[in-house]
N, C-alpha and C. Protein backbone atom coordinates (compact mmCIF):
# COMPACT_ATOMS: atom_id res chain seq x y z
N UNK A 1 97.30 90.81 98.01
CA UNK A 1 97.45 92.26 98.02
C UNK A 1 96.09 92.92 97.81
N UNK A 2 95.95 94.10 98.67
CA UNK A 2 94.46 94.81 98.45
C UNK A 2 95.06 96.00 98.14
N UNK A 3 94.14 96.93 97.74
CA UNK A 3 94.40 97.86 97.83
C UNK A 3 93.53 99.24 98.82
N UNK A 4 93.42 98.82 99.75
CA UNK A 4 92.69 99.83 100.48
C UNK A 4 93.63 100.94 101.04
N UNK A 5 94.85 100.46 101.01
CA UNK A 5 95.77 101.86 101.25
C UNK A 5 96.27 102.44 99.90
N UNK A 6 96.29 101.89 99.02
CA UNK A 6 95.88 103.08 97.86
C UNK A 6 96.13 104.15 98.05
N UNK A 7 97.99 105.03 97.33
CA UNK A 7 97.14 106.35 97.25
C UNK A 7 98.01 107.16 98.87
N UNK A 8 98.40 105.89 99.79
CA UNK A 8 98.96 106.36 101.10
C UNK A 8 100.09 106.27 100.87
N UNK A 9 100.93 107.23 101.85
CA UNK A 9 102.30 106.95 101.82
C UNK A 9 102.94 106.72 103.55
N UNK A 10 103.68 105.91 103.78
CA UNK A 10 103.87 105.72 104.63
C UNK A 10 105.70 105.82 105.20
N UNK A 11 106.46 106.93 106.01
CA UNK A 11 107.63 106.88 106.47
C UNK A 11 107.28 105.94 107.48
N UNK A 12 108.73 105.55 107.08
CA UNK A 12 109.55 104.48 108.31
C UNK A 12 110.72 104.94 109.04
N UNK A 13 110.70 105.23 109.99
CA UNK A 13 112.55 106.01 110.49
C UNK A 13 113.08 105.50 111.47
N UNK A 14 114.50 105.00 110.35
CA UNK A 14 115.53 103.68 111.71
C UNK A 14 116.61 104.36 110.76
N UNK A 15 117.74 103.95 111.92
CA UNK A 15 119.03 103.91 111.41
C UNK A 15 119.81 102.43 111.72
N UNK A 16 120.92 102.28 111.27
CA UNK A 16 121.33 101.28 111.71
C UNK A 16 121.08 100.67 113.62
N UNK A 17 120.76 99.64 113.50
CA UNK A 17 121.13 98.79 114.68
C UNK A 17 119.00 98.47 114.52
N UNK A 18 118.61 98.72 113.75
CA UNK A 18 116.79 98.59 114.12
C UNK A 18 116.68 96.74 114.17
N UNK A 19 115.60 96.96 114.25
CA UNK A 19 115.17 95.31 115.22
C UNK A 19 114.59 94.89 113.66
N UNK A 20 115.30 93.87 112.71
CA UNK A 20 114.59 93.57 111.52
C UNK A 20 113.49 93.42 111.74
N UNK A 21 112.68 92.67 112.38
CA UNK A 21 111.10 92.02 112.23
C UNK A 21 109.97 93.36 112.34
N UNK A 22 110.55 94.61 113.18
CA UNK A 22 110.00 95.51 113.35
C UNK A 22 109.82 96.58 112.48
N UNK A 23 110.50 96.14 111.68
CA UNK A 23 110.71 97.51 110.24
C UNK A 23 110.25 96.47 109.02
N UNK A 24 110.87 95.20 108.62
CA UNK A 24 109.93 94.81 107.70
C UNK A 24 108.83 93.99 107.32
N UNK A 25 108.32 93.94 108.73
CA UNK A 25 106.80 93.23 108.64
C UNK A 25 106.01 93.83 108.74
N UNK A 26 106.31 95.33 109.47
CA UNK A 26 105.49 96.31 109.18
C UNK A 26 105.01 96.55 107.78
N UNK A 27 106.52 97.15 107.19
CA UNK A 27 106.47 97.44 106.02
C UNK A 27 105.99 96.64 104.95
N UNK A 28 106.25 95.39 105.25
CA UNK A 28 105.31 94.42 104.12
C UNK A 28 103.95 94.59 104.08
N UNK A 29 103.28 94.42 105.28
CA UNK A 29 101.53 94.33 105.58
C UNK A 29 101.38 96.05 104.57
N UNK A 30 101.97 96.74 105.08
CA UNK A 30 101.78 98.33 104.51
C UNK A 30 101.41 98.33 103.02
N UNK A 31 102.52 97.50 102.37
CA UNK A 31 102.51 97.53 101.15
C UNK A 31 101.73 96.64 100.59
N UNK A 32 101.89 95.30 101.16
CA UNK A 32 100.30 94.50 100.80
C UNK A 32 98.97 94.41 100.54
N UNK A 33 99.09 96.54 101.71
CA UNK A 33 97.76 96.59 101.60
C UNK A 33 97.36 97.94 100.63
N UNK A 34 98.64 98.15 99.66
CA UNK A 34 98.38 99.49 98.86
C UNK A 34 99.24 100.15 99.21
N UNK A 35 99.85 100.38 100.05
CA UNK A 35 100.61 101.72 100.34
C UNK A 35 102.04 101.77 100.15
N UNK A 36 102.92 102.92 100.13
CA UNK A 36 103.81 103.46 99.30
C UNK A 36 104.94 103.59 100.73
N UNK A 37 105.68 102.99 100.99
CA UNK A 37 106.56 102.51 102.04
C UNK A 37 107.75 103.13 101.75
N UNK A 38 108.57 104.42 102.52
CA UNK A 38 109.51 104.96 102.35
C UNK A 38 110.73 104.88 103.60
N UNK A 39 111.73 104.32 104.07
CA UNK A 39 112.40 104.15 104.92
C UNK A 39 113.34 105.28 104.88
N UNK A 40 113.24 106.11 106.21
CA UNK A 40 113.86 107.43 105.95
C UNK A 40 115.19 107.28 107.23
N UNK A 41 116.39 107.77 106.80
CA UNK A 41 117.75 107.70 107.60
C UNK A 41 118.25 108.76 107.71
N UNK A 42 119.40 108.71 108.43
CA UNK A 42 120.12 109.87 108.90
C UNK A 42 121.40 109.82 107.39
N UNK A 43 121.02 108.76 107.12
CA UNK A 43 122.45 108.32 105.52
C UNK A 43 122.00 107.67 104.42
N UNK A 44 122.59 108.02 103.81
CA UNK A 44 121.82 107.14 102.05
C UNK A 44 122.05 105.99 102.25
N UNK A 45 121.93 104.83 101.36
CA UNK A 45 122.43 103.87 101.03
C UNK A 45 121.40 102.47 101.81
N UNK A 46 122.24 101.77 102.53
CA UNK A 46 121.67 100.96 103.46
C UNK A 46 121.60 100.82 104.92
N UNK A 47 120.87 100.23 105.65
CA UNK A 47 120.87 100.61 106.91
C UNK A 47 121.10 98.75 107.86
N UNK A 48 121.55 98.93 108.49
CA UNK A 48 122.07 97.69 109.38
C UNK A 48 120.87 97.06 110.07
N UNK A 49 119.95 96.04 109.68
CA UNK A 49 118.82 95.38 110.77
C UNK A 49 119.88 94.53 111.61
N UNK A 50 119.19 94.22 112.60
CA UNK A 50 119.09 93.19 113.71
C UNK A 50 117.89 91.93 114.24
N UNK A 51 118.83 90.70 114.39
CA UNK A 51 117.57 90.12 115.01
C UNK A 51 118.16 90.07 116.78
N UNK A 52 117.63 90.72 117.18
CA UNK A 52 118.07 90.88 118.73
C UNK A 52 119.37 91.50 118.49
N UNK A 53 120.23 90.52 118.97
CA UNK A 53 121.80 91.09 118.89
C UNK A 53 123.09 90.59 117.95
N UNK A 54 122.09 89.86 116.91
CA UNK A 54 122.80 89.44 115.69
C UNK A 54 122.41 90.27 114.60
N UNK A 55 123.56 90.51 113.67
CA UNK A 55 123.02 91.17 112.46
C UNK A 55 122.53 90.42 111.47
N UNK A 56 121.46 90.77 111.06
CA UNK A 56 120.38 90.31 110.47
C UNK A 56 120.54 91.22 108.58
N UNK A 57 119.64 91.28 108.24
CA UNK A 57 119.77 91.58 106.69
C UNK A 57 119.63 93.35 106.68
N UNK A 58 120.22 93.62 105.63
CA UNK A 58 120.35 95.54 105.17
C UNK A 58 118.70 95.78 104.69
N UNK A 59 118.74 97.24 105.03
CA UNK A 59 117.50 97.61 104.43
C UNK A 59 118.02 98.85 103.53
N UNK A 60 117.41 99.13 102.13
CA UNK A 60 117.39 100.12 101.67
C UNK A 60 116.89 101.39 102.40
N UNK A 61 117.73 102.52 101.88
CA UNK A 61 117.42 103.96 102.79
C UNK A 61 116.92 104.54 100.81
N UNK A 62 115.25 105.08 101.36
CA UNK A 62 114.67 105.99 100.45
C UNK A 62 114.64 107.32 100.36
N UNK A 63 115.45 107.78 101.73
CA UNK A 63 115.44 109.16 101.95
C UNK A 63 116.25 109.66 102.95
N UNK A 64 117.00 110.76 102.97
CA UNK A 64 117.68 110.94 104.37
C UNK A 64 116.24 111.80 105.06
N UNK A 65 116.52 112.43 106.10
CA UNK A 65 115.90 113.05 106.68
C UNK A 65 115.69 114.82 106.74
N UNK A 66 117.09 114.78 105.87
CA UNK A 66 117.39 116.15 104.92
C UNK A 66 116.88 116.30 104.09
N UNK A 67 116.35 115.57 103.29
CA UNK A 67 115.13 115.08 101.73
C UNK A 67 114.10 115.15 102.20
N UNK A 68 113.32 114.67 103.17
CA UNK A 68 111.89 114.04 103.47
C UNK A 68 111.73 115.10 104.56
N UNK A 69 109.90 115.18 103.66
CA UNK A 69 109.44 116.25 104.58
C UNK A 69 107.89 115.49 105.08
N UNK A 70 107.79 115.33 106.56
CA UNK A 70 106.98 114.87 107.33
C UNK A 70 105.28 115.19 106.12
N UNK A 71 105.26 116.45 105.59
CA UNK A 71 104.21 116.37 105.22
C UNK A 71 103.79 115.85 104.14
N UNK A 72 104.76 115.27 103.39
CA UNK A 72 104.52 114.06 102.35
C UNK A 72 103.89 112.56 102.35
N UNK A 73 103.76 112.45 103.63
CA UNK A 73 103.53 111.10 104.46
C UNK A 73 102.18 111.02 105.53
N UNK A 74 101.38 110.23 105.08
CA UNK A 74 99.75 109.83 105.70
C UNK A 74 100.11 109.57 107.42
N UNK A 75 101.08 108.66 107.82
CA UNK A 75 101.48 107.93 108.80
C UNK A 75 102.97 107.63 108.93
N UNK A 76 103.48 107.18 109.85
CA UNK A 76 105.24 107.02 110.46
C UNK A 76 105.11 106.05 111.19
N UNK A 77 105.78 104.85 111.13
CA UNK A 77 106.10 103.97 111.38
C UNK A 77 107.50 104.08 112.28
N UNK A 78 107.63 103.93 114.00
CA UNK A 78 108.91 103.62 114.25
C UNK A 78 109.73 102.60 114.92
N UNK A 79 110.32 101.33 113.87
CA UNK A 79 110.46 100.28 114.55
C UNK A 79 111.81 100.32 115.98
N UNK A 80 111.80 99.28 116.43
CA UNK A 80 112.66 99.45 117.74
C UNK A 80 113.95 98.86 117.01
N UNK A 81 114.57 98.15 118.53
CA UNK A 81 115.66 97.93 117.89
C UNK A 81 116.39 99.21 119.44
N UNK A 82 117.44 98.49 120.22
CA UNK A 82 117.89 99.07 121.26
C UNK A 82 118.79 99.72 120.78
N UNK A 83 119.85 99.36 119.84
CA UNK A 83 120.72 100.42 119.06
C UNK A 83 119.96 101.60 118.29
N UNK A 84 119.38 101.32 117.85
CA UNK A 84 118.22 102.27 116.65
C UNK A 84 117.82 103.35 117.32
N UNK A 85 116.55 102.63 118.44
CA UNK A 85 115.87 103.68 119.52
C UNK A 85 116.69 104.76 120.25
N UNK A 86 117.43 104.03 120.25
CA UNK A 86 118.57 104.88 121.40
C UNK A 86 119.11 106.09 120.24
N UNK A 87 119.46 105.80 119.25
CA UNK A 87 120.44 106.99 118.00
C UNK A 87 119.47 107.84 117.70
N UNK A 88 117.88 107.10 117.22
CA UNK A 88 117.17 108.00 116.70
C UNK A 88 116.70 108.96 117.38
N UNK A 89 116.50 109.14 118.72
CA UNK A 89 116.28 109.99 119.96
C UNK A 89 117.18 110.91 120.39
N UNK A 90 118.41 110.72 119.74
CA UNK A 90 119.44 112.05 119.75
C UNK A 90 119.31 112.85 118.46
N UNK A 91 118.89 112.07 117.48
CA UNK A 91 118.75 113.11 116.09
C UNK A 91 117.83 114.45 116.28
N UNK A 92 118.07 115.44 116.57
CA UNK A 92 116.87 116.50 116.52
C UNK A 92 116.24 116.57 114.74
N UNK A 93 116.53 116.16 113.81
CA UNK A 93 115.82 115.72 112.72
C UNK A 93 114.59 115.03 112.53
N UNK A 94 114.71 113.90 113.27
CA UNK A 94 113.95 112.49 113.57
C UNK A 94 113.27 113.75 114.72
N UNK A 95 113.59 114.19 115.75
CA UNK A 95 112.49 114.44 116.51
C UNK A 95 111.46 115.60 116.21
N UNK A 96 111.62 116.28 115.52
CA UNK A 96 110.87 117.37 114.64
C UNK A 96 110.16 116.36 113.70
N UNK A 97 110.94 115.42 113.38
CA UNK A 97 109.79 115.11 112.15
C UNK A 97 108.50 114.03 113.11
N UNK A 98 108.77 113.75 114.09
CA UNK A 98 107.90 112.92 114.81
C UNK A 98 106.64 114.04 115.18
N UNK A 99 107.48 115.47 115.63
CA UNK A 99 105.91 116.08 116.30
C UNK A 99 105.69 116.85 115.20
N UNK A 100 106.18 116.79 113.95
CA UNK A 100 105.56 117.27 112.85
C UNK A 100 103.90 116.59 112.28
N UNK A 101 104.31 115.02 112.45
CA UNK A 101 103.34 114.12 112.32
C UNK A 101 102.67 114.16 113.36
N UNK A 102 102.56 113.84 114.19
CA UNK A 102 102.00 114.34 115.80
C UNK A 102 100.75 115.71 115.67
N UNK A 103 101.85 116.93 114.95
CA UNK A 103 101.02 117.68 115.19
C UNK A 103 99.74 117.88 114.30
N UNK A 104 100.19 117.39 112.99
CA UNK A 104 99.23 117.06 111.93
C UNK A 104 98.15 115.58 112.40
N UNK A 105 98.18 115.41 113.46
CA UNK A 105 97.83 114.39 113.89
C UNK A 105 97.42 113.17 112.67
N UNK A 106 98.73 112.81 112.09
CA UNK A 106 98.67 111.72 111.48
C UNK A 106 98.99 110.25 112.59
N UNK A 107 98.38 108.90 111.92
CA UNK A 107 98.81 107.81 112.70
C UNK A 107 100.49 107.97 112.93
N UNK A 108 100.81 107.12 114.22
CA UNK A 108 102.57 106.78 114.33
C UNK A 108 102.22 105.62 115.36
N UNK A 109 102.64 104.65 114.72
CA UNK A 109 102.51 103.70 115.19
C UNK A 109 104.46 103.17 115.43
N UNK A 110 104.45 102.93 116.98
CA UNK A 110 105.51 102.37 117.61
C UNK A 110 105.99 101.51 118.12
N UNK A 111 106.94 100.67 118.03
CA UNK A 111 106.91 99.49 119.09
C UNK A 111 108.39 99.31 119.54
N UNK A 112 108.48 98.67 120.19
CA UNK A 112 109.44 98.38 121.22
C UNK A 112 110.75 99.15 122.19
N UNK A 113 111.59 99.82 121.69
CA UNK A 113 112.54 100.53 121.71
C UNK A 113 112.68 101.82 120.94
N UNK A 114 111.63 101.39 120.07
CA UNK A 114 111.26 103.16 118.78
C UNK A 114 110.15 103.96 119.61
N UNK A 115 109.75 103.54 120.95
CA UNK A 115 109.28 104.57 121.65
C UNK A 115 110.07 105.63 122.24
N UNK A 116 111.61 105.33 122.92
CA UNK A 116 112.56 106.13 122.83
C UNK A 116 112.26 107.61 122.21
N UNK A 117 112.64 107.44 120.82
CA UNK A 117 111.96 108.74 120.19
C UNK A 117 110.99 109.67 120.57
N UNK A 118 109.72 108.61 120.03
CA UNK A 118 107.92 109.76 121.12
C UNK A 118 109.26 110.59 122.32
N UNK A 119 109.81 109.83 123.17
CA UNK A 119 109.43 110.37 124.31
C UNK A 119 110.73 111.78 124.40
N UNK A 120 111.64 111.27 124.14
CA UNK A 120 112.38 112.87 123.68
C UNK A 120 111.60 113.89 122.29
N UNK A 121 110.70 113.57 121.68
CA UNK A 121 110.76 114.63 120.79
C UNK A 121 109.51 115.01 121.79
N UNK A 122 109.28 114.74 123.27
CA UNK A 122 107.79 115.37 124.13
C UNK A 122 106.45 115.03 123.59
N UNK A 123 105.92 113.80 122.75
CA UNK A 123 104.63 113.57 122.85
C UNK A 123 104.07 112.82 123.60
N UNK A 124 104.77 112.59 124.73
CA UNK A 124 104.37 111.06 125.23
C UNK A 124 103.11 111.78 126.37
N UNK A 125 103.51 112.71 126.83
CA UNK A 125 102.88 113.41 128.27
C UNK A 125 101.33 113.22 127.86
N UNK A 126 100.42 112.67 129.00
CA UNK A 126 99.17 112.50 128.90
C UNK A 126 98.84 111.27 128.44
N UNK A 127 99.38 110.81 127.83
CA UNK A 127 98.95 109.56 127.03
C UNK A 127 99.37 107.93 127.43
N UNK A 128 98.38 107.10 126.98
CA UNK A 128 98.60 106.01 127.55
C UNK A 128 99.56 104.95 126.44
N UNK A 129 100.62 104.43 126.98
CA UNK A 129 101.47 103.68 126.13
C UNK A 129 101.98 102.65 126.29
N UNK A 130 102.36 101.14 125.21
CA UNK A 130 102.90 100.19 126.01
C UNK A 130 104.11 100.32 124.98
N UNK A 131 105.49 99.43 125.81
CA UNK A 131 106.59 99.14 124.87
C UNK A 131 107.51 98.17 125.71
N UNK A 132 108.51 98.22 125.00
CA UNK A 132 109.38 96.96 125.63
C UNK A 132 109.72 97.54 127.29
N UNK A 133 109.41 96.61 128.51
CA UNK A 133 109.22 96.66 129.59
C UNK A 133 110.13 97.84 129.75
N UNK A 134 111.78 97.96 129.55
CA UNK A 134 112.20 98.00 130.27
C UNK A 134 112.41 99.90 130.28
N UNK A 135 111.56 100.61 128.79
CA UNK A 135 110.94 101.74 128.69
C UNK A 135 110.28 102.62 129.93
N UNK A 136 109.73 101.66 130.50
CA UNK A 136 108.45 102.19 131.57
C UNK A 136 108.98 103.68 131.96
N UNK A 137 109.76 103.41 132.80
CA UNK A 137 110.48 104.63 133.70
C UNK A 137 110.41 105.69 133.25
N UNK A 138 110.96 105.27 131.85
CA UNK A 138 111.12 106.98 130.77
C UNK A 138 109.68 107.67 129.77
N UNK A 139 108.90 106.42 130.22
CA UNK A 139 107.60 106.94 129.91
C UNK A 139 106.89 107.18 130.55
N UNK A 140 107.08 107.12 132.17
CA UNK A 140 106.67 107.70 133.19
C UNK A 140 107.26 108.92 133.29
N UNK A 141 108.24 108.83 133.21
CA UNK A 141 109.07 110.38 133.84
C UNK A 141 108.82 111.24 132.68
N UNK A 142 108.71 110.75 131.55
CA UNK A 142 108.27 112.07 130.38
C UNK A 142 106.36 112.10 130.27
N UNK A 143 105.71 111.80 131.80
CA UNK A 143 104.44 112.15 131.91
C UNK A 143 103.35 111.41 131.20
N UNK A 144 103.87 110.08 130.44
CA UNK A 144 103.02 109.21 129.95
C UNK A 144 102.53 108.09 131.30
N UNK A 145 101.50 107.44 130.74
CA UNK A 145 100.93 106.20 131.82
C UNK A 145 101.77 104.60 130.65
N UNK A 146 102.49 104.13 131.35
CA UNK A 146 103.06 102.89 130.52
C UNK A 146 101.94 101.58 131.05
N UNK A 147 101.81 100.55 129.96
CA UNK A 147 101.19 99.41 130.36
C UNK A 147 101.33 98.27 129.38
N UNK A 148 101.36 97.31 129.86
CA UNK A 148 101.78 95.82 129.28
C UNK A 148 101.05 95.35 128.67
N UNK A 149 100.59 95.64 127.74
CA UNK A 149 99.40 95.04 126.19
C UNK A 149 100.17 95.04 125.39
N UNK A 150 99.55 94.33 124.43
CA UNK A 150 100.28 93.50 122.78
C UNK A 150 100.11 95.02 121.96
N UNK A 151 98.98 95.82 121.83
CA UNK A 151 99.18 96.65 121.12
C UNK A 151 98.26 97.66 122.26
N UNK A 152 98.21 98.99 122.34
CA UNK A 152 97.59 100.28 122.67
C UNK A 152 97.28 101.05 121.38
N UNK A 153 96.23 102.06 121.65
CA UNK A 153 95.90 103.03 120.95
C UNK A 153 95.33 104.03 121.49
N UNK A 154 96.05 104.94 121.27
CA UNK A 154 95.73 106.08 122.10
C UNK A 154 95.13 107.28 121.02
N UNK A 155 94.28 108.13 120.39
CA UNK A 155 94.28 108.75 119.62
C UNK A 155 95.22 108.17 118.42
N UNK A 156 95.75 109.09 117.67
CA UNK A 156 97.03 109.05 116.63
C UNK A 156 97.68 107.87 116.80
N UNK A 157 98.23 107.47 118.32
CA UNK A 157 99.71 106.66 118.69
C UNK A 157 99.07 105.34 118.77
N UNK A 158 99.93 104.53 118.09
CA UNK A 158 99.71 103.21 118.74
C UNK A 158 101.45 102.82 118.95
N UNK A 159 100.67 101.74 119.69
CA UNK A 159 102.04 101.39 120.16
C UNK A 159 102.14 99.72 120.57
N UNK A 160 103.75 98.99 120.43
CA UNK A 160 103.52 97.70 120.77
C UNK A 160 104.38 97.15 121.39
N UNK A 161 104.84 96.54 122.24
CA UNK A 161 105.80 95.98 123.19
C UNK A 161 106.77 95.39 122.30
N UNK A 162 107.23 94.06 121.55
CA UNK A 162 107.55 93.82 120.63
C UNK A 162 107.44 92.78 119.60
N UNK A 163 108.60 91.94 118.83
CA UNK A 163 108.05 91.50 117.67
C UNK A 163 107.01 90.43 117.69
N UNK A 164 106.83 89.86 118.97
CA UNK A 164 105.58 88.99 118.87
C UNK A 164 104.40 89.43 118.67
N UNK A 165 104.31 91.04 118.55
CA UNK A 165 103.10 92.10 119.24
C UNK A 165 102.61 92.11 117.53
N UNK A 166 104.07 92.05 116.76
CA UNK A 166 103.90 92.47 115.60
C UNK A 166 102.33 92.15 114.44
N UNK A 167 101.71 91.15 114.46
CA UNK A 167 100.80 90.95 113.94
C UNK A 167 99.43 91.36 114.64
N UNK A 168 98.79 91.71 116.05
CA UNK A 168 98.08 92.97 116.05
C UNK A 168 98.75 94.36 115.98
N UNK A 169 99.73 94.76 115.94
CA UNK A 169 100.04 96.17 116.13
C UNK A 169 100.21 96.21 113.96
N UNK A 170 100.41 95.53 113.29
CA UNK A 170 99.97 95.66 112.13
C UNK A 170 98.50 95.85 111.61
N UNK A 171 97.61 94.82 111.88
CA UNK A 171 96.13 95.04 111.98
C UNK A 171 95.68 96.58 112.47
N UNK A 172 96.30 96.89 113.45
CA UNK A 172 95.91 98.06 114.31
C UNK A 172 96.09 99.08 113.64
N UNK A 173 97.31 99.34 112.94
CA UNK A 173 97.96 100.51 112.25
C UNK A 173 97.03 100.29 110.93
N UNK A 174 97.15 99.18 109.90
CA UNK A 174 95.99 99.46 108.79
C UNK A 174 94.60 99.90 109.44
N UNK A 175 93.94 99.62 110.06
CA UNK A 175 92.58 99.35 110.62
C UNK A 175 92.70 101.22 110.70
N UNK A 176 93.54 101.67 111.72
CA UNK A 176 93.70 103.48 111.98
C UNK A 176 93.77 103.72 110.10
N UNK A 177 94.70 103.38 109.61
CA UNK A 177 94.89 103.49 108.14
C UNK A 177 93.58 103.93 107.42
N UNK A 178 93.28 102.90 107.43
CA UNK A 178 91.27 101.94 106.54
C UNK A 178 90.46 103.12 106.96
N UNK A 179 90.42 103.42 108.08
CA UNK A 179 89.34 104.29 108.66
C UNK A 179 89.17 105.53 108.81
N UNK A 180 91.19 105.84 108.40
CA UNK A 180 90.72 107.31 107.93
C UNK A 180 90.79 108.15 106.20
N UNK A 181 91.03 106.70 105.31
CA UNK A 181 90.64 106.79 104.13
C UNK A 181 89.44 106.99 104.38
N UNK A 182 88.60 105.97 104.82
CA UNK A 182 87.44 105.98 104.06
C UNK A 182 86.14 107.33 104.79
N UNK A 183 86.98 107.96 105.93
CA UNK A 183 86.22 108.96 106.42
C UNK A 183 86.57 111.06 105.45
């Protein structure tokens, strides 16, 4: 454990059906490295992971989305997960709080199916992004450029195809983290 995130706080926003490996390996490296890891839902209690299309282990919910206010939080984390991506992209909650962060241009780092979101709450336009293949279309048609790398970084956004991606798109997100502590 280091502490160079020290001091950060970091939202996470899934609801049931999220892709386990994508919400808590994030969240481990986060906290490993100092920082204050809050998993925010549409419901209290616990939330349903997945490994693909088996259910996999509960995650604690730290906040609904009625509680948590985007500007409490350094960075946003949004893991995939095809059930998840898909729910959290109808919440107009979740999508305010995405271009809340967006507009504060804090990090949001995304991967797989939690790109969904970006692209209905409208940040995707202009920007270059990768995620699980089968995204492309809707990140074309909402005016983004899609492409097949382990991790992207575009300004603020990073982004990662999926859980194999997971150990650079972690590096990537502390590293954005690291660098704007120490600036």
């Amino acid at each position: 454990m280091t502490d160079a995130l020290n001091g950060y706080k970091v939202a996470v926003l899934a609801v049931d059906g999220f892709e386990q490996a994508e919400l808590v390996e994030p969240k481990r490296a986060l906290v490993e490295a100092g920082a204050t890891v809050h998993v925010i839902s549409a419901k209290p209690g616990k939330i349903q992971g997945f490994k693909h299309v088996d259910k996999a282990d509960t995650v604690d919910v730290d906040a609904t989305f009625d509680k948590a206010s985007p500007d409490d939080y350094d960075a946003l984390v949004l893991p995939g997960g095809v059930v998840n991506g898909d729910a959290l992209r109808l919440l107009p909650q979740a999508q305010a709080f995405v271009k809340a962060v967006d507009n504060a241009k804090k990090p949001i780092a995304v991967i797989c199916h939690g790109t969904w979101l970006p692209v209905s709450a409208g940040i995707i336009k202009g920007r270059t992004v990768t995620s699980w293949p089968s995204l492309q279309d809707d990140i074309r048609n909402a005016g983004g450029t899609w492409v097949d790398q382990e991790v992207v970084e575009d300004g603020n956004l990073i982004s990662s195809r999926k859980p194999d991606d997971i150990p650079a798109f972690n590096k990537t997100l502390i590293g954005q983290l690291t660098k704007r502590k120490a600036a």
